[in-house]
N, C-alpha and C. Protein backbone atom coordinates (compact mmCIF):
# COMPACT_ATOMS: atom_id res chain seq x y z
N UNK A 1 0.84 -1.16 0.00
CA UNK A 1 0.00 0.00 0.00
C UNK A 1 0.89 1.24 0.00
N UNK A 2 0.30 1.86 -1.01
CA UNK A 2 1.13 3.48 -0.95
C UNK A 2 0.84 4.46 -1.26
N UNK A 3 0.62 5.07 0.10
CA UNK A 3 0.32 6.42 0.31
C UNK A 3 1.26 7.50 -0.78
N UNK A 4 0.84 9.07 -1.16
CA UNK A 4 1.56 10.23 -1.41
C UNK A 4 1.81 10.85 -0.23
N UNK A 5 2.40 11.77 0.08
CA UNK A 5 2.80 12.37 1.33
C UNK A 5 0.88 13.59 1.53
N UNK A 6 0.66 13.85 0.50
CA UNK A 6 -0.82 14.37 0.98
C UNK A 6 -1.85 13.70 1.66
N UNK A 7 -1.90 12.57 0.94
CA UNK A 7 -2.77 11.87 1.67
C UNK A 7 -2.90 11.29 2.98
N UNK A 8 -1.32 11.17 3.52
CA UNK A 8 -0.82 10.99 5.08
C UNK A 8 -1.24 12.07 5.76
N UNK A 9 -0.86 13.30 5.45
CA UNK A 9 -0.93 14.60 6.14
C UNK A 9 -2.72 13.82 6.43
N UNK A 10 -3.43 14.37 4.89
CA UNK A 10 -5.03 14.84 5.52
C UNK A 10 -5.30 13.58 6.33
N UNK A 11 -4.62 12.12 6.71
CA UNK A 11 -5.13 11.46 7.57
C UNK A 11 -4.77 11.70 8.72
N UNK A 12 -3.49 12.06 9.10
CA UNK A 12 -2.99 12.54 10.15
C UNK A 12 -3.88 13.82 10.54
N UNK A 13 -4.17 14.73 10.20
CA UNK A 13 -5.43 15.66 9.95
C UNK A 13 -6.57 15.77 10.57
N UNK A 14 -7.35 14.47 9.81
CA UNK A 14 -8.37 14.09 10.26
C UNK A 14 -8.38 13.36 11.66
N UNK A 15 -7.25 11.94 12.44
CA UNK A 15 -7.16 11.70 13.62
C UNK A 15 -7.03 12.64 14.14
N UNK A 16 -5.93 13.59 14.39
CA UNK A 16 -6.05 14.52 15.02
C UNK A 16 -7.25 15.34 15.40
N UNK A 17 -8.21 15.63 14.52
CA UNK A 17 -9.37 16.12 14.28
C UNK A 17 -9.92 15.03 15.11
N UNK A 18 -10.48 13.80 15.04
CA UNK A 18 -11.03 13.28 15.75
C UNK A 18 -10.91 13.38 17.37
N UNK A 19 -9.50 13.27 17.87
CA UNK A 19 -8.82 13.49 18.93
C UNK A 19 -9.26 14.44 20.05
N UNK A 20 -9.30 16.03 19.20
CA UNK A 20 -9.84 16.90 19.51
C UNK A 20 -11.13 17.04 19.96
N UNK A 21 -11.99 16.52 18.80
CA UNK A 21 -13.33 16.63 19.33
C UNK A 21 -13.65 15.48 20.26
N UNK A 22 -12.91 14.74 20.65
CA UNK A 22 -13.46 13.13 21.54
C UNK A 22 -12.98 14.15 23.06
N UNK A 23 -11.94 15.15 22.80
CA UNK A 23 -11.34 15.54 24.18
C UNK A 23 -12.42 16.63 24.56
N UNK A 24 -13.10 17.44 23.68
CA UNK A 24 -13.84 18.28 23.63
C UNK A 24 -15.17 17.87 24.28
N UNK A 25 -15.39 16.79 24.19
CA UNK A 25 -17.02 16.07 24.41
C UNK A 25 -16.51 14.96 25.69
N UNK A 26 -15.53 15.02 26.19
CA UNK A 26 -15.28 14.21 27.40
C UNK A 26 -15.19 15.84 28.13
N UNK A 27 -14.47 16.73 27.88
CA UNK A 27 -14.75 17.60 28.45
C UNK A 27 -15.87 18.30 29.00
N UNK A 28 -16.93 18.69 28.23
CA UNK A 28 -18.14 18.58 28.34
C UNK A 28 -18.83 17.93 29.42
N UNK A 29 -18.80 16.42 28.92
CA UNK A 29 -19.03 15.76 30.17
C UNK A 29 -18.92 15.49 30.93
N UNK A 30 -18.10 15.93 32.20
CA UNK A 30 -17.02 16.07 33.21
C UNK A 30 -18.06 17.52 33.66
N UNK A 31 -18.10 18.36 32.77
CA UNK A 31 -18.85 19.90 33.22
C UNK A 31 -20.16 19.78 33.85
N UNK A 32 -20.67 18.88 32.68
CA UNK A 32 -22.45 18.50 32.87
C UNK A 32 -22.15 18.09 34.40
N UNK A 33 -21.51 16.98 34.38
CA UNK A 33 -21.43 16.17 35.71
C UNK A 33 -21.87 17.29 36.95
N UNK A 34 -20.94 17.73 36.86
CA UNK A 34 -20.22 18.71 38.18
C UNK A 34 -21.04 19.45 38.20
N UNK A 35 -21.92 20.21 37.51
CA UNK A 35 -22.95 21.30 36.91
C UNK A 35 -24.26 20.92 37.85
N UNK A 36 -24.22 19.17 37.36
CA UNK A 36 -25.77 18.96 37.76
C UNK A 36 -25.83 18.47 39.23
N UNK A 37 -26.74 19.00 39.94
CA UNK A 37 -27.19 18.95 41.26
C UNK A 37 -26.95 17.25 41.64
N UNK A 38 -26.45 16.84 43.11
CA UNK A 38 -26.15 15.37 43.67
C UNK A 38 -27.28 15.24 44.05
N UNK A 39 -27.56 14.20 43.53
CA UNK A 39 -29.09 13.04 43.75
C UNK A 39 -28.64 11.98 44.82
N UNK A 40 -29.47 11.99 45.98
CA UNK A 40 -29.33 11.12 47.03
C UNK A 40 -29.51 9.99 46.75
N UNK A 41 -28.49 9.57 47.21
CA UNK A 41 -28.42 7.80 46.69
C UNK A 41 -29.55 6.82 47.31
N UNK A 42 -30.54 5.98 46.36
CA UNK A 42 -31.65 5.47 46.80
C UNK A 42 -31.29 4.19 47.59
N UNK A 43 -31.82 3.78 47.96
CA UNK A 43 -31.29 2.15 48.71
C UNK A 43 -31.81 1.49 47.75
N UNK A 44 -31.77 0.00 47.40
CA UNK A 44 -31.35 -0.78 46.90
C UNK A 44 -32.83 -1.60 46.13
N UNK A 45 -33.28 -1.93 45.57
CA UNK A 45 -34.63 -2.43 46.13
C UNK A 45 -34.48 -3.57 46.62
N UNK A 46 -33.25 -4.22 46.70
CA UNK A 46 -33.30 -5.84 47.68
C UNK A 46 -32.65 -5.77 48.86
N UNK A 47 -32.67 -4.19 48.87
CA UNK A 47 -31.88 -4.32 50.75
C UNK A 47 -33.09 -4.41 51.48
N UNK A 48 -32.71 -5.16 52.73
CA UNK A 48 -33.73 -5.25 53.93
C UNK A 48 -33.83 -3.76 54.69
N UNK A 49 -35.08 -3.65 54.97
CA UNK A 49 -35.10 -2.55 55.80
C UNK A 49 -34.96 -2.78 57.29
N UNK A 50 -34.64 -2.04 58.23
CA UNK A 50 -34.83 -2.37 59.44
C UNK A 50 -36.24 -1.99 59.94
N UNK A 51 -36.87 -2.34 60.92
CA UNK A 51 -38.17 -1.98 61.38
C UNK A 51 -38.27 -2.01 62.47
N UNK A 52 -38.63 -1.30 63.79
CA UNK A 52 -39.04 -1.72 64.86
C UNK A 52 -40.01 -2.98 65.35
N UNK A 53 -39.49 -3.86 66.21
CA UNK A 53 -40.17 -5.08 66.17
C UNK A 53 -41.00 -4.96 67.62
N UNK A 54 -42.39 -4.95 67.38
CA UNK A 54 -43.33 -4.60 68.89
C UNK A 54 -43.01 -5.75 69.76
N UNK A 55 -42.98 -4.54 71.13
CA UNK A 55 -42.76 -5.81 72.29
C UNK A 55 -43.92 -6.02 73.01
């Protein structure tokens, strides 16, 4: 297989390009994260509850 030296560049180009925007949109999402309000963690639906047991 053989490449011209242009056609390396625009692939090298384009990964790079990809690179960018994958760092761009992990970035992002890291923001959202942090952005959006902490939701109290629910219990489980197969944990046991405790209950007072009548005496």
């Amino acid at each position: 297989m053989c490449f011209d030296y242009q056609e390396r560049l625009a692939w090298i180009r384009r990964v790079e390009q990809m690179e960018k925007e994958l760092k761009e949109a992990e970035e992002r999402k890291m923001q959202a994260r942090a952005a959006a309000p902490a939701k109290p963690k629910m219990p489980e639906a197969g944990a046991a509850r405790e209950e007072p047991v009548p005496a």
